[in-house]
Protein backbone atom coordinates (compact mmCIF):
# COMPACT_ATOMS: atom_id res chain seq x y z
CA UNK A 1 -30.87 1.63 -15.09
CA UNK A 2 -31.24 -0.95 -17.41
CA UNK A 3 -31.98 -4.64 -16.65
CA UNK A 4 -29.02 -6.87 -16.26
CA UNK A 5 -26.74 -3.83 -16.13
CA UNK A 6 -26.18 -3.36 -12.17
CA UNK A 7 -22.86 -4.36 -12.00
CA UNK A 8 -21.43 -2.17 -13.90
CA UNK A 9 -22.67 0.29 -12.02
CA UNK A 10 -21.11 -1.48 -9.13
CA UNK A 11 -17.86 -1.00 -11.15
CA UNK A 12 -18.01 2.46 -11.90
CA UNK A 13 -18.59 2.97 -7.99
CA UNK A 14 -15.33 0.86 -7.67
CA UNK A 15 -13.70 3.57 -10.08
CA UNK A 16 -14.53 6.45 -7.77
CA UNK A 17 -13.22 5.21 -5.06
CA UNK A 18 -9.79 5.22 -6.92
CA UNK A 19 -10.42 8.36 -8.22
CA UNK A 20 -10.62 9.51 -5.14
CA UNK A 21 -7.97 7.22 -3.37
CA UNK A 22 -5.46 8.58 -6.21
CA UNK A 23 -6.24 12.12 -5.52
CA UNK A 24 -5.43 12.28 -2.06
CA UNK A 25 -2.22 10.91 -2.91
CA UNK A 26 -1.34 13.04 -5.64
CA UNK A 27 -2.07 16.16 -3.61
CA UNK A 28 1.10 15.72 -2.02
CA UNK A 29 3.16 15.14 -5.48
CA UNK A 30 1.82 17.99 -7.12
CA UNK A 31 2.94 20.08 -3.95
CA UNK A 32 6.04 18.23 -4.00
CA UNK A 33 8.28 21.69 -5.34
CA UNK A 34 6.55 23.81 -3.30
CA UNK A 35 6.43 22.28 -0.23
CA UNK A 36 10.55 21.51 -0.64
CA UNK A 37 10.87 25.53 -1.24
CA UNK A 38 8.73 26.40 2.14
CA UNK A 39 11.38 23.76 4.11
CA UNK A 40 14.02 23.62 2.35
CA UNK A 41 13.82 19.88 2.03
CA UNK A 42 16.31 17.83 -0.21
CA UNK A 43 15.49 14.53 -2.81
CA UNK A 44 15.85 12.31 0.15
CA UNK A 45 13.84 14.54 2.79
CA UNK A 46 11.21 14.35 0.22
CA UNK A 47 11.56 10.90 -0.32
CA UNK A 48 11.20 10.25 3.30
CA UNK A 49 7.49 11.58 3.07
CA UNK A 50 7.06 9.01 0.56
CA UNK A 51 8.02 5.87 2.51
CA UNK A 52 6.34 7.16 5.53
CA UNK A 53 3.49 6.26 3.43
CA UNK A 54 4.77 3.45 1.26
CA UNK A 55 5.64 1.79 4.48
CA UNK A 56 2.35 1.92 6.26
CA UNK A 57 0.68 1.07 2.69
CA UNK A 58 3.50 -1.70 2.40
CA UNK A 59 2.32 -3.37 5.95
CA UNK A 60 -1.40 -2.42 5.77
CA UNK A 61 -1.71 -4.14 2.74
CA UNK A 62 -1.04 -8.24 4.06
CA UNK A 63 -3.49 -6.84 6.85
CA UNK A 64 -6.39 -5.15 4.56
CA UNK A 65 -6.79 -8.54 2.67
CA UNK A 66 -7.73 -10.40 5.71
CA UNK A 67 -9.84 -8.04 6.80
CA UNK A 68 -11.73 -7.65 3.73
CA UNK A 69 -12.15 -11.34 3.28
CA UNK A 70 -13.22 -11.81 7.28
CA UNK A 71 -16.00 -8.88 7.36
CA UNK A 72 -16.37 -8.15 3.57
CA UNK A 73 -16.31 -5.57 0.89
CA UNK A 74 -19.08 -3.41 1.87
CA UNK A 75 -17.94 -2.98 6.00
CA UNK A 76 -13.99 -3.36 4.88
CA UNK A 77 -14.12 -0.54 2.37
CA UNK A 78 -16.78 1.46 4.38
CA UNK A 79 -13.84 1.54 7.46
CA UNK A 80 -10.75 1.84 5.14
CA UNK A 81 -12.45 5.02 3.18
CA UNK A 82 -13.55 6.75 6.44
CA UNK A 83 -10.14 6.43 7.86
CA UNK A 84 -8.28 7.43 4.97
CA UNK A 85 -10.56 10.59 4.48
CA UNK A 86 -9.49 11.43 7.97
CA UNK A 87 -5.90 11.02 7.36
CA UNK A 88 -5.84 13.49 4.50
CA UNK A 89 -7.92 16.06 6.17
CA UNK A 90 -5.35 16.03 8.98
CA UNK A 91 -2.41 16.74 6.73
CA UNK A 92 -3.94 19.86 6.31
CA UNK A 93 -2.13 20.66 10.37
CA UNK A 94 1.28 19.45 8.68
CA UNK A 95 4.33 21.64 10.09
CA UNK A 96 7.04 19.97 8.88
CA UNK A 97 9.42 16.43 8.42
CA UNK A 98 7.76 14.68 10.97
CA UNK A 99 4.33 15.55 10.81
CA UNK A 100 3.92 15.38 6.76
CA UNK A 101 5.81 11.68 7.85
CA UNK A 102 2.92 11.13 10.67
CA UNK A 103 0.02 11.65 8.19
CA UNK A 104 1.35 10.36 5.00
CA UNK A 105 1.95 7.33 7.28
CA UNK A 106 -1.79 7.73 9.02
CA UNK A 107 -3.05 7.96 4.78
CA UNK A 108 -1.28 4.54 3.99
CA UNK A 109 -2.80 2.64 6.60
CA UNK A 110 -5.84 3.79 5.09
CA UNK A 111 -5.34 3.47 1.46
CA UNK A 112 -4.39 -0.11 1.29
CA UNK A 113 -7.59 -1.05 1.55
CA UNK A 114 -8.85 0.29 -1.47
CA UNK A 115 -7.53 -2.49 -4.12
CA UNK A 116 -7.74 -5.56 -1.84
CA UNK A 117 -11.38 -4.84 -1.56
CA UNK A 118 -12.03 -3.27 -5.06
CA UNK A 119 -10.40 -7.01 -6.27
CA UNK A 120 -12.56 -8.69 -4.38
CA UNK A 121 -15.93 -6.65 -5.09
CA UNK A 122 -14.68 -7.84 -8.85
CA UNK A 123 -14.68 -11.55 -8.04
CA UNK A 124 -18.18 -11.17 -6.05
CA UNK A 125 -19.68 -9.40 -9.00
CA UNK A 126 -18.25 -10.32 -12.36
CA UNK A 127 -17.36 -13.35 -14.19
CA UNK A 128 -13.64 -14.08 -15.27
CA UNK A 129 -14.80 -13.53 -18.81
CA UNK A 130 -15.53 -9.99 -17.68
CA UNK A 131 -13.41 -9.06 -14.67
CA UNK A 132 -10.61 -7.65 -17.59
CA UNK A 133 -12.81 -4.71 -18.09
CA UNK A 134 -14.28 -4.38 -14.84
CA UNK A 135 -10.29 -4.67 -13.25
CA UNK A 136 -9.75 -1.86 -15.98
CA UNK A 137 -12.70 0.13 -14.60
CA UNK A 138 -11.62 0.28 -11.35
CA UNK A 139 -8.06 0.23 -11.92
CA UNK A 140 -8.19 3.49 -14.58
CA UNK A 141 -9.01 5.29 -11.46
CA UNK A 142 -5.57 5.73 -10.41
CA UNK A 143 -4.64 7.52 -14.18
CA UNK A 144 -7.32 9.45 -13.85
CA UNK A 145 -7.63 10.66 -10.22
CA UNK A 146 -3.33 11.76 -11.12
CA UNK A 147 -4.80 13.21 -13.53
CA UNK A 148 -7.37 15.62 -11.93
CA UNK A 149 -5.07 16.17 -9.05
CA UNK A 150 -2.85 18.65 -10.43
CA UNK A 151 -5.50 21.00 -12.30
CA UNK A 152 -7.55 20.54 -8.65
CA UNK A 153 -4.16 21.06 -6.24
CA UNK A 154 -2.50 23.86 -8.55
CA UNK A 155 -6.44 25.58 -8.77
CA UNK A 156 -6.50 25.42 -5.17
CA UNK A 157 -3.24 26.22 -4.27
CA UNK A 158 -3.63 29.43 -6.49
CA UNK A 159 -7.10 30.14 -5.12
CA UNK A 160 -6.06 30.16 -1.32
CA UNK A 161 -2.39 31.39 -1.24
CA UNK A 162 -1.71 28.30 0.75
CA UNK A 163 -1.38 24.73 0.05
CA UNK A 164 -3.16 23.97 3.36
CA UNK A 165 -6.64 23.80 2.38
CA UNK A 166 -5.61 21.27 -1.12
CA UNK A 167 -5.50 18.59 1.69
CA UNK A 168 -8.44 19.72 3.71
CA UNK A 169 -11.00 19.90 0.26
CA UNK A 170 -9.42 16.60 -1.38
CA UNK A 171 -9.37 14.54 1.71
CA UNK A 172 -13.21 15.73 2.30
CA UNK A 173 -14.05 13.78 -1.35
CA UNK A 174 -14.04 10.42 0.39
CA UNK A 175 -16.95 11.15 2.69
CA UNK A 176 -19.25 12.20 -0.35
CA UNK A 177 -18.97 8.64 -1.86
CA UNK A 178 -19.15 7.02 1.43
CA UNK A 179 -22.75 7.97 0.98
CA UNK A 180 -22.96 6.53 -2.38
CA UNK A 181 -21.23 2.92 -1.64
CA UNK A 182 -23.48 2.38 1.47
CA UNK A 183 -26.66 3.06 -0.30
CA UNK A 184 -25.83 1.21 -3.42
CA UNK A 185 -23.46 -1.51 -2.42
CA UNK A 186 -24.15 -5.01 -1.60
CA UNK A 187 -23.05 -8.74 -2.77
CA UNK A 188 -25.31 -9.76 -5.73
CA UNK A 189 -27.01 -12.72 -3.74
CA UNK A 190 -29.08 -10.22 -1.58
CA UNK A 191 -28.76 -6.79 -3.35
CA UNK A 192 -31.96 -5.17 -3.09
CA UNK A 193 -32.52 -3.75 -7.11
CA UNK A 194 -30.63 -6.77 -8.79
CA UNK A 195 -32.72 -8.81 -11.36
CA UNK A 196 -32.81 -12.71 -10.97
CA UNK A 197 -31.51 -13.17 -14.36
CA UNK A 198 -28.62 -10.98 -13.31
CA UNK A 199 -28.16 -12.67 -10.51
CA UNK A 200 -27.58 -16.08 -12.11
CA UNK A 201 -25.58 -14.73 -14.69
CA UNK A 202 -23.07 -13.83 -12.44
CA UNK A 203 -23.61 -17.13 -9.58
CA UNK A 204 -23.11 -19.28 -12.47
CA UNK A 205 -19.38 -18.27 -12.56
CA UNK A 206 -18.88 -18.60 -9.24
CA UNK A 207 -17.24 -21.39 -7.11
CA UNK A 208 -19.46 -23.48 -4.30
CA UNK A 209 -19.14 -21.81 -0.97
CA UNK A 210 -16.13 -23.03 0.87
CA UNK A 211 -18.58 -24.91 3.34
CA UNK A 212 -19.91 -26.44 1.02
CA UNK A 213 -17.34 -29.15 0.00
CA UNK A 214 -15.22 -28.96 3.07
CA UNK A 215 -12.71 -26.51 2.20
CA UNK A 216 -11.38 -24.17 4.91
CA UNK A 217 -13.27 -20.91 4.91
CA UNK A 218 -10.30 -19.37 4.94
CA UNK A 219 -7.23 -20.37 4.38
CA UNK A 220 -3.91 -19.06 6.29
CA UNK A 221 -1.07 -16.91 4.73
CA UNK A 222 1.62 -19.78 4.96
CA UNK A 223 -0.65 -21.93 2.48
CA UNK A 224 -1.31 -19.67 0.19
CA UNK A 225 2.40 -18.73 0.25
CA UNK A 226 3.59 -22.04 -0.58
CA UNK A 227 1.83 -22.02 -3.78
CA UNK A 228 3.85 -20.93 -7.02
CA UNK A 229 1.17 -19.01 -8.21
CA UNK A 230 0.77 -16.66 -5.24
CA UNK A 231 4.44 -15.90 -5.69
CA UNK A 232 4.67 -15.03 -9.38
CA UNK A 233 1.58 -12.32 -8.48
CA UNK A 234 3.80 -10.61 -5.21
CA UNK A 235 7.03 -10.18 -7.62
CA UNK A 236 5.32 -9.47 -10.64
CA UNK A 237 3.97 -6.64 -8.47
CA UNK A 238 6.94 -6.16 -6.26
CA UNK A 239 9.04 -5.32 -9.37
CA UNK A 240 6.13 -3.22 -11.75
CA UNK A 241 4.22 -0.90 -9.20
CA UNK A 242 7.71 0.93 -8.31
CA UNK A 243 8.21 2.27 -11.83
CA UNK A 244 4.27 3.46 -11.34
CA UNK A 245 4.76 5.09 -8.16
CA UNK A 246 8.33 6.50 -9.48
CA UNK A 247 6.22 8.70 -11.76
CA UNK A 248 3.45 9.37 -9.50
CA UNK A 249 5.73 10.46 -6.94
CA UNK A 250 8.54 11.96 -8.70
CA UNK A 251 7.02 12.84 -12.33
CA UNK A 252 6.62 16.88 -11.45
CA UNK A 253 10.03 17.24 -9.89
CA UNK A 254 11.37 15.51 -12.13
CA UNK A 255 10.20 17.62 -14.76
CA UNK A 256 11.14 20.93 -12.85
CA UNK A 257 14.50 18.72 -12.68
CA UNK A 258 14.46 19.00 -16.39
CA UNK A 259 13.98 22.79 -16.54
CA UNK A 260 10.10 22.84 -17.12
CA UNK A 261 8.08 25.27 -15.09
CA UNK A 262 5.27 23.26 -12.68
CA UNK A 263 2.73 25.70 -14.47
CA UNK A 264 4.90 24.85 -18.06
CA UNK A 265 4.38 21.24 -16.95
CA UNK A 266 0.83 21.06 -16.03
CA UNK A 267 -0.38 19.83 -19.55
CA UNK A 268 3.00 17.48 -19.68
CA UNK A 269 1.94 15.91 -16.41
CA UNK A 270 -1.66 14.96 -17.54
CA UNK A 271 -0.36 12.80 -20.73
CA UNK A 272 1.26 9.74 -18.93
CA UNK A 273 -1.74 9.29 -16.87
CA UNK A 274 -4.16 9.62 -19.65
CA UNK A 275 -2.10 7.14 -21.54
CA UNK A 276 -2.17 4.77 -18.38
CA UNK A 277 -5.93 5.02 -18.45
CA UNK A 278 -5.96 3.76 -21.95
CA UNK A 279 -3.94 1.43 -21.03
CA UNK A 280 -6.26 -0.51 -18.13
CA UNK A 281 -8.88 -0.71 -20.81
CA UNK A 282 -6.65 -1.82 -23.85
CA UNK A 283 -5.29 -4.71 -21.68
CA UNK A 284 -8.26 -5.45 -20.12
CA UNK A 285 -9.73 -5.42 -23.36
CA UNK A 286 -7.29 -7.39 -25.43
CA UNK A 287 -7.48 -10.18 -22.63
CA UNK A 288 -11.39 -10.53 -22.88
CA UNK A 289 -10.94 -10.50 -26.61
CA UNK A 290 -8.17 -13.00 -26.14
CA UNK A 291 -10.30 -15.24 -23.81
CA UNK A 292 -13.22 -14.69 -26.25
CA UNK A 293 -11.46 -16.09 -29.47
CA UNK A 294 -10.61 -19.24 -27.64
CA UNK A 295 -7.41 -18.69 -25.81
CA UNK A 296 -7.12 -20.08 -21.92
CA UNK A 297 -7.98 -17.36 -19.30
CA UNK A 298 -3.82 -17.55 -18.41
CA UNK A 299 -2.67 -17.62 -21.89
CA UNK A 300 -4.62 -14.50 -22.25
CA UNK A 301 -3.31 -12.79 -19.30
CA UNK A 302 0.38 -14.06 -20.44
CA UNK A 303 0.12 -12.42 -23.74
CA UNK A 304 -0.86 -8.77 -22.40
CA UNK A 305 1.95 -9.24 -20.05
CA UNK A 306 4.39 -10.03 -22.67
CA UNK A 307 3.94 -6.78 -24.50
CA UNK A 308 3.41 -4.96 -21.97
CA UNK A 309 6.35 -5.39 -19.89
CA UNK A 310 8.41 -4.67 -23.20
CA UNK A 311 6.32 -1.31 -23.58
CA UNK A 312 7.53 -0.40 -20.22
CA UNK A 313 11.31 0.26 -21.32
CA UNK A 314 10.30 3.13 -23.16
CA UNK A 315 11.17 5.25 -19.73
CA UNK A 316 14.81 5.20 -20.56
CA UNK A 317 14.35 6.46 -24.18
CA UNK A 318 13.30 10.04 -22.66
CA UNK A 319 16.94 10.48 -21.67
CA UNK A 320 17.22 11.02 -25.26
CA UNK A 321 15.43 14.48 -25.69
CA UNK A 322 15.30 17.74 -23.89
CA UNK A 323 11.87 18.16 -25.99
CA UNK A 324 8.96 17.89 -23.37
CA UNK A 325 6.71 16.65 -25.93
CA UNK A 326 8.68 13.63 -26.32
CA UNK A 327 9.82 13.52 -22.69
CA UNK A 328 6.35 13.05 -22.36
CA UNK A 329 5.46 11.22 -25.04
CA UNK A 330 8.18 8.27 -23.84
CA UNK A 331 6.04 8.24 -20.56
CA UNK A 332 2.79 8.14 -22.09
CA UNK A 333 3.91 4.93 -23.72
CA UNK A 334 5.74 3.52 -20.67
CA UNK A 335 2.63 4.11 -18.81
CA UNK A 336 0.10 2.78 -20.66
CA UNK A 337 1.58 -0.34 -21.40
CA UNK A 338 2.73 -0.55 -17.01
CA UNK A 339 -1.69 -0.11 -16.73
CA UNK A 340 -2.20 -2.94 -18.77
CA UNK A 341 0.29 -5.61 -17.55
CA UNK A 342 -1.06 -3.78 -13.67
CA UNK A 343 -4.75 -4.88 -14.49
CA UNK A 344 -3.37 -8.44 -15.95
CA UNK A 345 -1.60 -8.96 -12.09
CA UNK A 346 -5.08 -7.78 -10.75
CA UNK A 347 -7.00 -10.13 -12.38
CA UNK A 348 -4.98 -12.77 -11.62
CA UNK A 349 -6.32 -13.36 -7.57
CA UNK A 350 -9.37 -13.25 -8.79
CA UNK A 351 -9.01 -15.88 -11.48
CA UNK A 352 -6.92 -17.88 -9.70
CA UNK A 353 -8.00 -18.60 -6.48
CA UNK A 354 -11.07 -19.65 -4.53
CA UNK A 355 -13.28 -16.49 -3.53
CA UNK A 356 -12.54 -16.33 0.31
CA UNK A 357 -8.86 -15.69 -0.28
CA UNK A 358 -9.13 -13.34 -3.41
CA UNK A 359 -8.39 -10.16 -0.84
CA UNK A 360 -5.73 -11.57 0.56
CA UNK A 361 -3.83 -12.94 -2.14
CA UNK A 362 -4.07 -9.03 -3.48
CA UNK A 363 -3.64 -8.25 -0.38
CA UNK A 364 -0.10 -9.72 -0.23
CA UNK A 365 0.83 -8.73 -3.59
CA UNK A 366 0.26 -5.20 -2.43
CA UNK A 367 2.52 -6.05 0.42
CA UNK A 368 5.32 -6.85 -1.85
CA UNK A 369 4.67 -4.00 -4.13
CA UNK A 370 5.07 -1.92 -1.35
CA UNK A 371 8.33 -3.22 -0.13
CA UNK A 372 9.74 -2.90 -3.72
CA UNK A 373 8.43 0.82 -3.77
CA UNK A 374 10.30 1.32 -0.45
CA UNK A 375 13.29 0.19 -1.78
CA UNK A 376 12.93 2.24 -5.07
CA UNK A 377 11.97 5.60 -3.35
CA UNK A 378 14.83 5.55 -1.12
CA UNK A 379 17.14 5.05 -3.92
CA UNK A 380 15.62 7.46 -6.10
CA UNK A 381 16.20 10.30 -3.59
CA UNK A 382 19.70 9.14 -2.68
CA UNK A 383 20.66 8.63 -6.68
CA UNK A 384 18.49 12.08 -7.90
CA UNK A 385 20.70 13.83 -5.02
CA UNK A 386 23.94 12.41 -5.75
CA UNK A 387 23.97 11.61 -9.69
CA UNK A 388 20.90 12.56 -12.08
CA UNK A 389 17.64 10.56 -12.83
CA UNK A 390 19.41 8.84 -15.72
CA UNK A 391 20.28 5.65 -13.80
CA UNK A 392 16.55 5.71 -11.81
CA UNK A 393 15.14 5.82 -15.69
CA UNK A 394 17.19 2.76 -17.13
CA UNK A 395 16.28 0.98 -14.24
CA UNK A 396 12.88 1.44 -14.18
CA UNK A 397 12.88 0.50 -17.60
CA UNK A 398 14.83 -3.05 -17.19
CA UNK A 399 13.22 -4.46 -13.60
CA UNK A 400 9.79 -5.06 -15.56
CA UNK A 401 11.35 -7.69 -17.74
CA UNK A 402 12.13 -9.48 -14.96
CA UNK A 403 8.74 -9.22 -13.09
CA UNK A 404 7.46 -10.84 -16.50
CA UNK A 405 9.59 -13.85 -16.25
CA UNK A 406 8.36 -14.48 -13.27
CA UNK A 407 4.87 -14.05 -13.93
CA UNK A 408 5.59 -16.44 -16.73
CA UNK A 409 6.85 -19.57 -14.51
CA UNK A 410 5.35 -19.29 -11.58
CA UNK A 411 1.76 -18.55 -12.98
CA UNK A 412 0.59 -21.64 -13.59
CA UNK A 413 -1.81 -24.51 -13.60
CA UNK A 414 -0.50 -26.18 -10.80
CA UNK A 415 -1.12 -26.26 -7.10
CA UNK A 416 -3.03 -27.50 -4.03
CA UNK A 417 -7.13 -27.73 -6.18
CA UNK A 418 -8.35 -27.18 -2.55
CA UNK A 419 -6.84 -23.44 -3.39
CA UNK A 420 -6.43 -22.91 -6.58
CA UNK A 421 -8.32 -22.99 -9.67
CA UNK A 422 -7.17 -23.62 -13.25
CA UNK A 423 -6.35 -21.04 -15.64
């Protein structure tokens, strides 16, 4: 490894882990027809299963943050990883409703630990002129973990007769890079194999310890909440990660919906979250050029979010064809441009606010994501039951707009400077 290099290797350990995290997730998507064939489960049964996890996810989220930030990255994402491992292992002993509810619940729990602390490992390890592409790293690990897990799921599903042992072998991935995190992770100011110019380069960047200058270590959840900023950042995520989770979730019965095969499919399903993993690095990318050229770390941010929360209506244009190559291709788009206004609204704790409340700022963003996707997956099931997709589509096309006006106003440089940092 090259001098000066290590924390991008740090990154690309952040990108497993969401690899990984996204897998385990997607295993029960991609199982999603076959499981409602074996119990004869409707839209809404299905989309039960979902909030059982969405709702542990939704209220482990405000929690993970302040966790994270109280014992830090390397314990907090040691724990959440072990536990979420667990959880997806045991869905392998699924017998039904209530039991695919208990550990899709048990996986949440688990799970929301991944981007509080993968947000803050960012802000420990990378400057703001940088965290764009390392938030893409990391954050390209959802598109292409949803990506692997249907070739992996279908492979295994096909290889065993039983989708039984999918859960078992994907949930078992998150003990093999426990191994790698603990002997590789560490914060930069006493990481064993780091260089001292490295070192610098990245403590230059960063703020004087809260002790320091008499701020409070850590501050509470009702003064962070009074701030504008931390507001724009829960609705901007409250009203984007639903359309994002609508396609993870819903994207191969939705097809079958369509008339498509799940085998017919397969190839289909890969293209949207391909597209969304161009997308983390083309925002992240265009920011850091942005910021690079002479444009405010905000304005920056702003721009990428402008275009990218247009990009995002593209959904409802696939009610136009019955061709899935531009059923698909009206995804890919949507996608991509939802993965680069996504890493924008991950960047933003980090260059916003003052290191020891950068997990839970994300942390309650992640809450309110997870209380929109709540409210989304129940209505898709009720809506896909009663009516169609159609209306699901248009909407998930239109809410972004709004999530960008409010990242827009409430973003901004103003705020309590004992919290805050300009932008």
């Amino acid at each position: 490894m090259s001098s000066g290099r290590l924390r991008w290797w740090i990154g690309t350990i952040l990108f497993l882990s969401t690899v990984i995290n996204y897998i385990d997730r997607q295993t029960l998507s991609v199982l999603g027809p076959t499981l409602k064939s074996e119990y004869h489960w409707t839209n809404a049964d299905f989309a039960l299963v979902i909030i059982s996890f969405r709702l542990a996810y939704t209220l482990g989220q405000g929690g993970a943050g302040r966790f994270l930030d109280a014992v830090g990255t390397r314990t907090g994402l040691s724990v959440t990883v072990a536990f979420y491992s667990v959880a997806a292992m045991l869905t392998s002993l699924a017998s039904g409703l209530r039991s695919f509810c208990f550990f899709r619940f048990l996986l949440g729990a688990g799970e929301a630990g991944n981007w509080p602390g993968a947000t803050k490992a960012v802000a420990e390890w990378f400057p703001r002129r940088e965290s764009g592409w390392a938030v893409a790293l990391f954050d390209s690990g959802s598109s292409i973990g949803a990506a692997i897990a249907p070739l992996l799921v279908v492979g295994l599903l096909h290889r065993f007769g039983s989708w039984r042992p999918a859960f078992l072998l994907t949930g078992a991935l998150g003990f093999l890079w426990l191994l790698l995190f603990r002997s590789h992770y560490y914060p930069p100011e006493s990481h064993p194999r780091i260089s001292a110019a490295e070192r610098d380069y990245i403590l230059a960047d960063r703020e004087p310890a809260a002790a320091a200058d008499g701020r409070d270590a850590s501050p509470g959840y009702i003064a962070l909440l009074r701030l504008p900023q931390t507001w724009g950042i829960i609705i901007g995520k409250a009203l984007t990660d639903p359309v994002w989770f609508f396609i993870t979730d819903w994207f191969a019965i939705y097809l079958v919906s369509r008339g498509f095969s799940l085998e017919r499919g397969l190839l289909a399903f890969w293209v949207p979250f391909l597209a969304a993993d161009a997308g983390n690095f083309l925002g992240g990318g265009l920011s850091s050029y942005l910021i690079s050229r002479g444009f405010s770390v905000g304005n920056a941010r702003k721009i990428v979010i402008v275009i990218s929360g247009l990009g995002m209506s593209m959904l409802m244009a696939s009610l136009l064809f019955s061709s899935l190559f531009w059923l698909t291709a009206c995804f890919a788009v949507a996608t991509c441009a939802y993965a680069a206004l996504s890493t924008m609204v991950l960047n933003l704790p980090a260059d916003i606010y003052r290191p020891e409340a950068v997990a839970t700022v994300s942390g309650l963003s992640g809450a309110g994501a997870g209380l929109g996707t709540i409210a989304a997956t129940y209505l898709t099931g009720a809506i896909a039951d009663r009516y169609s997709f159609g209306p699901i589509l248009v909407g998930a096309s239109l809410v972004p707009l709004l999530a960008v006006v409010a990242l827009l106003t409430l973003v901004r440089n103003t705020g309590h400077s004992r919290l805050v940092r300009p932008i």
